[in-house]
Protein backbone atom coordinates (compact mmCIF):
# COMPACT_ATOMS: atom_id res chain seq x y z
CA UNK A 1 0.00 0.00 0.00
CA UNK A 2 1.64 3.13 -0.92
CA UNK A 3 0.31 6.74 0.23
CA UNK A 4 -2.40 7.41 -2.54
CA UNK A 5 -3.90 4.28 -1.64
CA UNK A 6 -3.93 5.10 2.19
CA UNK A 7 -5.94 8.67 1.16
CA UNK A 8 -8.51 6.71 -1.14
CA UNK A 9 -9.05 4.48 1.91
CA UNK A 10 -10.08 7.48 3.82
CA UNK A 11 -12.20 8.84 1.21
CA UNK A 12 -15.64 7.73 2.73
CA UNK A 13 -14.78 9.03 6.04
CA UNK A 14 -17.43 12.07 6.25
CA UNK A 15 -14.96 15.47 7.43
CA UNK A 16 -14.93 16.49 10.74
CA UNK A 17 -18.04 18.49 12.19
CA UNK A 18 -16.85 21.88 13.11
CA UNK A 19 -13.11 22.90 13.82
CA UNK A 20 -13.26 21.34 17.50
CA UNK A 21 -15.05 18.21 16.80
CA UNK A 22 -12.28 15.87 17.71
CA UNK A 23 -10.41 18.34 20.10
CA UNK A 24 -10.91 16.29 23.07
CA UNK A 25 -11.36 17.91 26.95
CA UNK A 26 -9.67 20.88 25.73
CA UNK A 27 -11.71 21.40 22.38
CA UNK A 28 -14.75 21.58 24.51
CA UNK A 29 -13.39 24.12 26.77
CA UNK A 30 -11.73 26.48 23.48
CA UNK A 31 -15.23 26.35 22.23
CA UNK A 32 -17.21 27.70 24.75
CA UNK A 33 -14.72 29.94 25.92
CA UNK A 34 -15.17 33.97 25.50
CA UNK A 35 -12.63 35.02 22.74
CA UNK A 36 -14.41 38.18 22.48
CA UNK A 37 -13.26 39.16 25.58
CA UNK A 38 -9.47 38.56 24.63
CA UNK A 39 -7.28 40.03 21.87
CA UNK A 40 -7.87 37.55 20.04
CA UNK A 41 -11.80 38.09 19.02
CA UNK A 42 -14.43 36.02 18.25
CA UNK A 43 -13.98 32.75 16.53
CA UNK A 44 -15.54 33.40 13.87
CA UNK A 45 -12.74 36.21 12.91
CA UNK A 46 -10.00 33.80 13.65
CA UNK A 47 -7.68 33.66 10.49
CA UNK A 48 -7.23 29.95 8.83
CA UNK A 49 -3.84 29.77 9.70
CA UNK A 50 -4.51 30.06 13.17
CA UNK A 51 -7.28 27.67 12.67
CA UNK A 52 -5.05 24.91 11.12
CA UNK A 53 -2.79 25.35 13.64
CA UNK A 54 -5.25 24.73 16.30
CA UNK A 55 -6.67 22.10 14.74
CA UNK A 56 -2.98 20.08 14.54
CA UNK A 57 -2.61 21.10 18.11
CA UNK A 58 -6.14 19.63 19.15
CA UNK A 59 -5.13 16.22 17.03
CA UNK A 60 -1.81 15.64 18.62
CA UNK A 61 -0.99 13.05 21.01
CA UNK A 62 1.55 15.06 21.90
CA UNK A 63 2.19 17.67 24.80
CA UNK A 64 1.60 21.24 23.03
CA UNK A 65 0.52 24.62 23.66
CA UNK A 66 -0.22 27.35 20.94
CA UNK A 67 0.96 31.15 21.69
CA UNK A 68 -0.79 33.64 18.89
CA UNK A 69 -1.30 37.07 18.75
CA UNK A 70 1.07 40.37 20.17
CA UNK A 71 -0.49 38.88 23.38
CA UNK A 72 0.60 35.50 22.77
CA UNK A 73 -2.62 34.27 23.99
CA UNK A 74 -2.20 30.83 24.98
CA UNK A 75 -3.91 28.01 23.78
CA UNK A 76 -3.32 23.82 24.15
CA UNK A 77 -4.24 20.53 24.10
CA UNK A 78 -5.43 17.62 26.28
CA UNK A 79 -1.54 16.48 26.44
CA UNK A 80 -0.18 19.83 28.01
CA UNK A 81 -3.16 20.07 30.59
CA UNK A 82 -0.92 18.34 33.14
CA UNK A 83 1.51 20.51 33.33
CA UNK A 84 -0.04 23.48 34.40
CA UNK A 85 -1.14 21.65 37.64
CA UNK A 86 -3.12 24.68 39.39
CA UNK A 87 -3.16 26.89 36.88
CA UNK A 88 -5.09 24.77 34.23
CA UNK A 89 -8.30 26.25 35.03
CA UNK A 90 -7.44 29.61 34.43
CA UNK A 91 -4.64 29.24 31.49
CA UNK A 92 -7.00 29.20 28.25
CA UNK A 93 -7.05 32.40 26.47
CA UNK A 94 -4.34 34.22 28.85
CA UNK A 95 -0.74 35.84 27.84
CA UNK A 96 2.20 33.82 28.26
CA UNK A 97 3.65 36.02 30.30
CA UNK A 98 0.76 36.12 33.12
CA UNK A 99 0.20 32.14 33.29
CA UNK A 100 3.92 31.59 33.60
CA UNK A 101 5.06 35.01 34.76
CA UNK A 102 7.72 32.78 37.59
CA UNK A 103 9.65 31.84 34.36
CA UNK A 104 8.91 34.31 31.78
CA UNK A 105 12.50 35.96 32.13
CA UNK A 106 14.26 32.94 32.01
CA UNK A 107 12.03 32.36 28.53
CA UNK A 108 12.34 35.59 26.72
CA UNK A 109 15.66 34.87 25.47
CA UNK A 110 13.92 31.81 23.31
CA UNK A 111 10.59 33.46 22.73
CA UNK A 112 12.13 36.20 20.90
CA UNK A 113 14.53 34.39 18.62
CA UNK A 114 11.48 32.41 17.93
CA UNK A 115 9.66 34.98 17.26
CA UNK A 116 12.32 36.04 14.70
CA UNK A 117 11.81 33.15 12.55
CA UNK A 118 14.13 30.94 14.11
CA UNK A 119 13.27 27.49 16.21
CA UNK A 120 14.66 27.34 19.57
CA UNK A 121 14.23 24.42 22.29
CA UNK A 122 16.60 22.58 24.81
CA UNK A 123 16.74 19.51 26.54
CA UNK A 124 16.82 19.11 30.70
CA UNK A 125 16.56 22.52 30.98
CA UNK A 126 16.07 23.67 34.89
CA UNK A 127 13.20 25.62 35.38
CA UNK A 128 12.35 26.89 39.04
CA UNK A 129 8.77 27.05 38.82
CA UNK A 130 5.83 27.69 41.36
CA UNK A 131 3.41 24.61 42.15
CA UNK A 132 0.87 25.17 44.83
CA UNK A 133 3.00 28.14 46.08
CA UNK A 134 6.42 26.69 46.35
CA UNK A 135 9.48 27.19 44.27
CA UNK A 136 10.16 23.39 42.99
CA UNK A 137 13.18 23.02 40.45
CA UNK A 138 11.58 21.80 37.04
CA UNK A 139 12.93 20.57 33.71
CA UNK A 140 11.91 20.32 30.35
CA UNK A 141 12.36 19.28 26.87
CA UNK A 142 11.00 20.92 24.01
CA UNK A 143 10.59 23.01 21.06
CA UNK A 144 9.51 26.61 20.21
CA UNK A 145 8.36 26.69 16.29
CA UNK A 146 7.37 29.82 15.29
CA UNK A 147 3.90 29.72 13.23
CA UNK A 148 2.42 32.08 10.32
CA UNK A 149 -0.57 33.82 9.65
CA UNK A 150 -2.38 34.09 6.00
CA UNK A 151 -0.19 36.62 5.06
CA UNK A 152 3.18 35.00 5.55
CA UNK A 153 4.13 36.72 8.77
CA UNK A 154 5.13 35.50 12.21
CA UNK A 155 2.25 35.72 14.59
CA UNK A 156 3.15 32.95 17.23
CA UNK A 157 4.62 29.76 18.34
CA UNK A 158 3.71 26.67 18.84
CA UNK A 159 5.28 24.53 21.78
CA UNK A 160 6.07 20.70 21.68
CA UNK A 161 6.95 19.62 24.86
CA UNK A 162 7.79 17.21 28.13
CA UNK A 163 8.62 17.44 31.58
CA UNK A 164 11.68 15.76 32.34
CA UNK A 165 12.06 16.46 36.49
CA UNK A 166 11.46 12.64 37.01
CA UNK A 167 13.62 11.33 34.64
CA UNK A 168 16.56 14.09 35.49
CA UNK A 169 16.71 13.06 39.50
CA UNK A 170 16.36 9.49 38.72
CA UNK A 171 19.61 10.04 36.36
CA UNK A 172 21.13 12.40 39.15
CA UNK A 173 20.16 10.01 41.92
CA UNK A 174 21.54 6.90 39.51
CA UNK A 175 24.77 8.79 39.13
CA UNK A 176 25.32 9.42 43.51
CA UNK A 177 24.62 5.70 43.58
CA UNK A 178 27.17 4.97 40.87
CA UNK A 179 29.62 8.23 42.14
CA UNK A 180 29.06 6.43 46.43
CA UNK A 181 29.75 2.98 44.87
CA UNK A 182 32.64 4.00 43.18
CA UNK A 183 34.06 5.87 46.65
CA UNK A 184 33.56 2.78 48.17
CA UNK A 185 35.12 0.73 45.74
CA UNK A 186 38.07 2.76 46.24
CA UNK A 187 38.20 3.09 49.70
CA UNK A 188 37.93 -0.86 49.72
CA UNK A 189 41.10 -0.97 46.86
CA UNK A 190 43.30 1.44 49.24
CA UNK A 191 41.99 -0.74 52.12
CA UNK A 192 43.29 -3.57 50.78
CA UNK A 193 46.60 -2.18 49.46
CA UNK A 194 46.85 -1.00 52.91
CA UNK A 195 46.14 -4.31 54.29
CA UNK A 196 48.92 -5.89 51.85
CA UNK A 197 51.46 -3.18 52.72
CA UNK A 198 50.67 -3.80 56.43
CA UNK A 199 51.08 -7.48 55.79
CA UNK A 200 54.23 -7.30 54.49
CA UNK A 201 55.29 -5.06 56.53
CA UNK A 202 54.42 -6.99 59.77
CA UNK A 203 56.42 -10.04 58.40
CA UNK A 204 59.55 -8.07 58.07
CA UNK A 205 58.83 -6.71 61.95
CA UNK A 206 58.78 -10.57 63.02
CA UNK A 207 61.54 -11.28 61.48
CA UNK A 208 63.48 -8.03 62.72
CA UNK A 209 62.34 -9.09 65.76
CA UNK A 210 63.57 -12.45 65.48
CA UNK A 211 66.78 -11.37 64.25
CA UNK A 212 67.63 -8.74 66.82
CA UNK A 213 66.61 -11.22 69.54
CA UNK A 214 69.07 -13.80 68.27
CA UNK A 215 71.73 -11.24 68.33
CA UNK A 216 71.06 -10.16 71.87
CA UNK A 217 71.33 -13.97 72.56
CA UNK A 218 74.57 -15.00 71.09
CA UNK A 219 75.83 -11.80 71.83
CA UNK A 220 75.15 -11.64 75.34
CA UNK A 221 76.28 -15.01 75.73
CA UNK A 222 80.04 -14.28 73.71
CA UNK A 223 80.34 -10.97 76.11
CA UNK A 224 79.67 -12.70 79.48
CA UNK A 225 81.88 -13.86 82.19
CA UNK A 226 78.97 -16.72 83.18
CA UNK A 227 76.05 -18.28 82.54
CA UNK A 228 74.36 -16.69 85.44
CA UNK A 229 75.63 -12.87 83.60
CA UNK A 230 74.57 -14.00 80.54
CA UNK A 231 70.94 -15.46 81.90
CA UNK A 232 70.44 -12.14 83.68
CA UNK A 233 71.79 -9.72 80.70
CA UNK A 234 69.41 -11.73 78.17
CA UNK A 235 66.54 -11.52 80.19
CA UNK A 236 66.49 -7.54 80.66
CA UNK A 237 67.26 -7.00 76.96
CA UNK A 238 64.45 -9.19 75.98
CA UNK A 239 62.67 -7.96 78.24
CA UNK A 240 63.36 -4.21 76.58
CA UNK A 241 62.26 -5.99 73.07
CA UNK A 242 58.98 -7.03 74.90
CA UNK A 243 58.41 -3.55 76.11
CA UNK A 244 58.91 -2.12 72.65
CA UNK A 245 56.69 -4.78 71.35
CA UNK A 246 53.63 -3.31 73.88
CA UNK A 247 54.42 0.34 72.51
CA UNK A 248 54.01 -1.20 68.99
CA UNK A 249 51.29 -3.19 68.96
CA UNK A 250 49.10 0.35 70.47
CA UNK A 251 49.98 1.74 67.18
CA UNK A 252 49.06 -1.48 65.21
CA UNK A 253 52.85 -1.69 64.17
CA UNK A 254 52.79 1.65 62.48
CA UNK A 255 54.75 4.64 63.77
CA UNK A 256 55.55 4.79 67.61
CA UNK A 257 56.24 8.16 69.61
CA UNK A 258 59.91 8.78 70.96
CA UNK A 259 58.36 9.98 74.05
CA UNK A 260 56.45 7.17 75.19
CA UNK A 261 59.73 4.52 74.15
CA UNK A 262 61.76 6.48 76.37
CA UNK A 263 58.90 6.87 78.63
CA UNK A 264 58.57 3.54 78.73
CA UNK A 265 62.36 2.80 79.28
CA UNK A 266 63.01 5.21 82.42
CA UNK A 267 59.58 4.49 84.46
CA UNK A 268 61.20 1.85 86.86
CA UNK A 269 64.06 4.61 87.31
CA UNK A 270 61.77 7.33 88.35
CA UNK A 271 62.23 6.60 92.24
CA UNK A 272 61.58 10.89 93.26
CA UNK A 273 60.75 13.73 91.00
CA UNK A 274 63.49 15.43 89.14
CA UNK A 275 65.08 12.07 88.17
CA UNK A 276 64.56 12.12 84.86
CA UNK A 277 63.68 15.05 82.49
CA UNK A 278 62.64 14.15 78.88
CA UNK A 279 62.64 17.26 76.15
CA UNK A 280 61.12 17.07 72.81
CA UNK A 281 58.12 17.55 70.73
CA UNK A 282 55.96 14.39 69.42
CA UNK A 283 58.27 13.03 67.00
CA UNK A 284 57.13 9.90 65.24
CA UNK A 285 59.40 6.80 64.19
CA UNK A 286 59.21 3.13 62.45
CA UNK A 287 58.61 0.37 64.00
CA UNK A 288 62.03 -1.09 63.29
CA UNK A 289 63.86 2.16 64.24
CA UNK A 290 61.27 2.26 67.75
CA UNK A 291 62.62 -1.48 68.62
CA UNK A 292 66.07 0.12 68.28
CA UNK A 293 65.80 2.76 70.16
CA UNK A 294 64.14 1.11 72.95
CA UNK A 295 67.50 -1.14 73.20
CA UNK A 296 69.37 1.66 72.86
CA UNK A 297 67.83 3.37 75.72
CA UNK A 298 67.44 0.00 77.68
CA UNK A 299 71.12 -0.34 77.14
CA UNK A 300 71.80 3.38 78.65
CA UNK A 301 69.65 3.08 81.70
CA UNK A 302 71.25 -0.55 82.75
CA UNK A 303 74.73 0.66 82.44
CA UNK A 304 73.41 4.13 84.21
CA UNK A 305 71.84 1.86 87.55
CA UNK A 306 75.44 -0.43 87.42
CA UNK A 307 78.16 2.09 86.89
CA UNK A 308 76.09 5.81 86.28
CA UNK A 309 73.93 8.51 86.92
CA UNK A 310 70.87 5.92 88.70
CA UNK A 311 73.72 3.95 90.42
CA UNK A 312 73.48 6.71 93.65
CA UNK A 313 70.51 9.02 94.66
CA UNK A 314 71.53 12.25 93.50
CA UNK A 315 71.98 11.65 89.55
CA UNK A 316 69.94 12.94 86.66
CA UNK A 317 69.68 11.90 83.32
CA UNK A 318 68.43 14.67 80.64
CA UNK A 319 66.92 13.16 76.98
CA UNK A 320 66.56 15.51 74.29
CA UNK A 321 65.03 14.86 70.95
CA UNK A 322 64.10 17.00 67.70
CA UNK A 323 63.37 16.19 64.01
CA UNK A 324 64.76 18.75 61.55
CA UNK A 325 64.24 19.40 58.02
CA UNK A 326 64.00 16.44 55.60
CA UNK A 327 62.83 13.99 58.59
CA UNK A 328 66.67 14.31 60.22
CA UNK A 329 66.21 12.92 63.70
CA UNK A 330 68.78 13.79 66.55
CA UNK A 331 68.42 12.58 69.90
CA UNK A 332 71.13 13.58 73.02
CA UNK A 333 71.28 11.39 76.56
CA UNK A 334 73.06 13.10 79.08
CA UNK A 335 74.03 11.77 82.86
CA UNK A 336 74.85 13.90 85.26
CA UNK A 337 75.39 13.64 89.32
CA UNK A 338 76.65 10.36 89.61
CA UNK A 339 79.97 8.73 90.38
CA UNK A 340 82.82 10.01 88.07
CA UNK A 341 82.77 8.02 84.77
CA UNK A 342 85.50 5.48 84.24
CA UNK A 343 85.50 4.67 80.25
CA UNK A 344 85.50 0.45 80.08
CA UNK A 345 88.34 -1.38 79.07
CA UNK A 346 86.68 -3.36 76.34
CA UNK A 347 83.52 -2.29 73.91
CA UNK A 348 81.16 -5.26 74.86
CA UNK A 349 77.61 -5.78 73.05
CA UNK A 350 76.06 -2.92 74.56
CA UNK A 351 78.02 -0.92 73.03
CA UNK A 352 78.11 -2.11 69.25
CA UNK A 353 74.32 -1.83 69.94
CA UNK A 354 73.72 2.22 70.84
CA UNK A 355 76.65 2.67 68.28
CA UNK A 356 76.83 1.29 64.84
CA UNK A 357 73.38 -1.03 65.33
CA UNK A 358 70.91 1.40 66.14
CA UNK A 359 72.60 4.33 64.23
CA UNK A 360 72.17 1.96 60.95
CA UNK A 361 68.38 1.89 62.00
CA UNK A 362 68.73 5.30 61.83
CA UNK A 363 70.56 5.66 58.63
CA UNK A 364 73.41 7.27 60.86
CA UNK A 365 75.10 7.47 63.67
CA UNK A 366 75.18 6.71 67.81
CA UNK A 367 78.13 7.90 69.72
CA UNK A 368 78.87 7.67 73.09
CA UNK A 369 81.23 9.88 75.35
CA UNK A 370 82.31 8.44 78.78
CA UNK A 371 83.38 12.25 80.04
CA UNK A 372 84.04 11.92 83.90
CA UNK A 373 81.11 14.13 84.97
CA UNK A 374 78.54 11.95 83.33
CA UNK A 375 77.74 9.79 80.01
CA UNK A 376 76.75 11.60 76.88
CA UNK A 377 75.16 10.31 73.67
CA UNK A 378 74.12 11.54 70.55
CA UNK A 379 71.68 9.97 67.89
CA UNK A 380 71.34 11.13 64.85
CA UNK A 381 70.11 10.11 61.55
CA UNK A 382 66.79 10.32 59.53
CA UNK A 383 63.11 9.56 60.58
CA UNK A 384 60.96 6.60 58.22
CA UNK A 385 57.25 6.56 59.18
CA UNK A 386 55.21 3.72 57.65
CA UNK A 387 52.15 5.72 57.90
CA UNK A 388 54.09 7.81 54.93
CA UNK A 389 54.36 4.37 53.11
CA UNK A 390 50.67 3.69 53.79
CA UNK A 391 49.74 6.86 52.74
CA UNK A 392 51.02 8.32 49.67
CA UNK A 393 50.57 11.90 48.89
């Protein structure tokens, strides 16, 4: 069937009964409305051009709303009744700008290039509009065509046209669900890197630990001068290690404060006030360099009670710490009041330890100075956090 054959199939349909015959709910309502009362005039007077374009509008399916005259009177269909919510019943035969006078200014814009012969329209476009006397935010698709009279001229437009609020929050609430999901995604992802870096980096604490414990072992046993010594100088420096271990594991392995190692340390020692006096901000180290310095300061304190500053009641010790630029780290013990300082005859263990073992934790240097008025030694090296590791900027 081609499209002569589809118009001779419609030849015994008898023409429509008057303009508004098939106009629906809104047909009825253009033709008993007054038109003599707007610019617009009677009916009867109404040019054919704005008739046929009525009588398309009337016929459509489709959402649309007619604009004629200087007044732009509106006029519309069954389709665009909806959308005027409250103002339906008193929209026919009104100017544009009076029915929708809370938008008109954001409309002008595409009325008049309408207006001057050229279509305009938009899709999604945000319209904060009054419904029942509240500002909602609106949007809308559609299309401003403009229409001519008999004579060729411009006298309206004719508006095609849905609202798209519903479908624009369900693709703004679709893309939060998609944006959250993907946060979470990635949160799990850098929880789970995290995890992995955490995992490794607990097995290479265990077997640090293991490590330095075997050294304190075989060293304390090469250095002593009995069983008994070596029994009594393992179980203090393993007992440090376990004390180290406590600070560690109330940071979840990550980075442990200086003050609370040395805190930690010195607590036994503090038999009156005035004993001890510790000096430095909250400074931050590895795990690996923490277990270090907690033998280092273990180390300090034991030789301090045999031969130092805690061996009488009058002596002090003084710890000082501060991190510089670039994460440098420099950390001073210094005795004071006790028993003049002999320098020993032979570097033992103890010694290697505060030294060369935990300055290479470090990335530096510990050195010791047996001065007669009191022990003095300096740390110094360069701070690694694994919070810095775990956390990459």
């Amino acid at each position: 069937m081609n499209a002569d054959d589809i118009w001779n199939s419609l030849s015994d349909f008898p023409a429509p009964d008057g303009l508004l015959s098939e106009g629906g709910m809104m047909g009825d309502a253009i033709r008993h409305h007054d038109w003599a009362a707007t610019s617009l005039g009677p009916m009867a007077t109404w040019p054919l051009s704005l008739k046929n374009a009525l009588r398309m509008m009337l016929t459509s399916r489709q959402p649309m709303s007619l604009f004629w005259g200087r007044d732009l009177i509106m006029l519309y269909n069954d389709g665009y009744a909806p959308f005027l919510a409250e103002r339906h019943g008193r929209a026919l035969g009104q100017p544009f700008q009076t029915i929708w006078s809370d938008v008109w200014q954001e409309l002008v814009p595409l009325v008049a290039e309408t207006l001057s012969g050229r279509g305009t329209g938009g899709e999604d476009i945000r319209l904060m509009m009054l419904r029942d006397g509240v500002e909602v935010e609106t949007f809308w698709t559609f299309s401003y065509t403009p229409v001519h009279d008999d004579h060729g001229r411009i006298a309206g437009l004719i508006n095609i046209t849905t609202e798209t609020t519903s479908h624009v929050r369900s693709q703004a609430a679709a893309a939060a669900i998609i944006e959250d999901t993907q946060r979470q995604l990635e949160h799990t992802m850098q929880l789970e890197r995290q995890r992995r870096i955490v995992q490794r980096e607990m097995a290479h604490r265990i077997k640090n630990i293991l490590s330095m414990t075997m050294a304190v072992v075989s060293q304390s046993m090469r250095h002593a001068t009995s069983i008994e010594d070596a029994q009594e100088t393992i179980t203090h420096r393993i007992g440090a290690l376990a004390k180290a271990q406590d600070i560690l594991t109330d940071t979840e392995f990550r980075d442990a404060n200086v003050r609370s190692i040395i805190e930690q340390v010195l607590k036994p020692h503090q038999d009156h006030s005035g004993r001890t006096r510790l000096d430095g901000r909250d400074v931050k180290v590895s795990a690996q360099q923490a277990l270090g310095l907690s033998l280092a300061m273990h180390e300090l304190a034991t030789n301090a009670v045999k031969y130092g500053a805690l061996s009488n009641e009058n002596g002090t010790i003084s710890v000082r710490w501060e991190e510089g630029a670039d994460n440098t780290f420099r950390l001073e013990w210094q005795e004071a009041g006790g028993p003049p300082v002999v320098p020993p005859s032979r570097k033992g263990f103890g010694s290697r330890l505060t030294g060369r073992i935990v300055g290479g934790y470090f990335n530096g240097a510990g050195d010791i100075d047996y001065h007669p008025q009191g022990v003095r030694y300096v740390l110094t090296g360069t701070i690694e956090r694994l919070a810095d590791e775990l956390n990459p900027s």
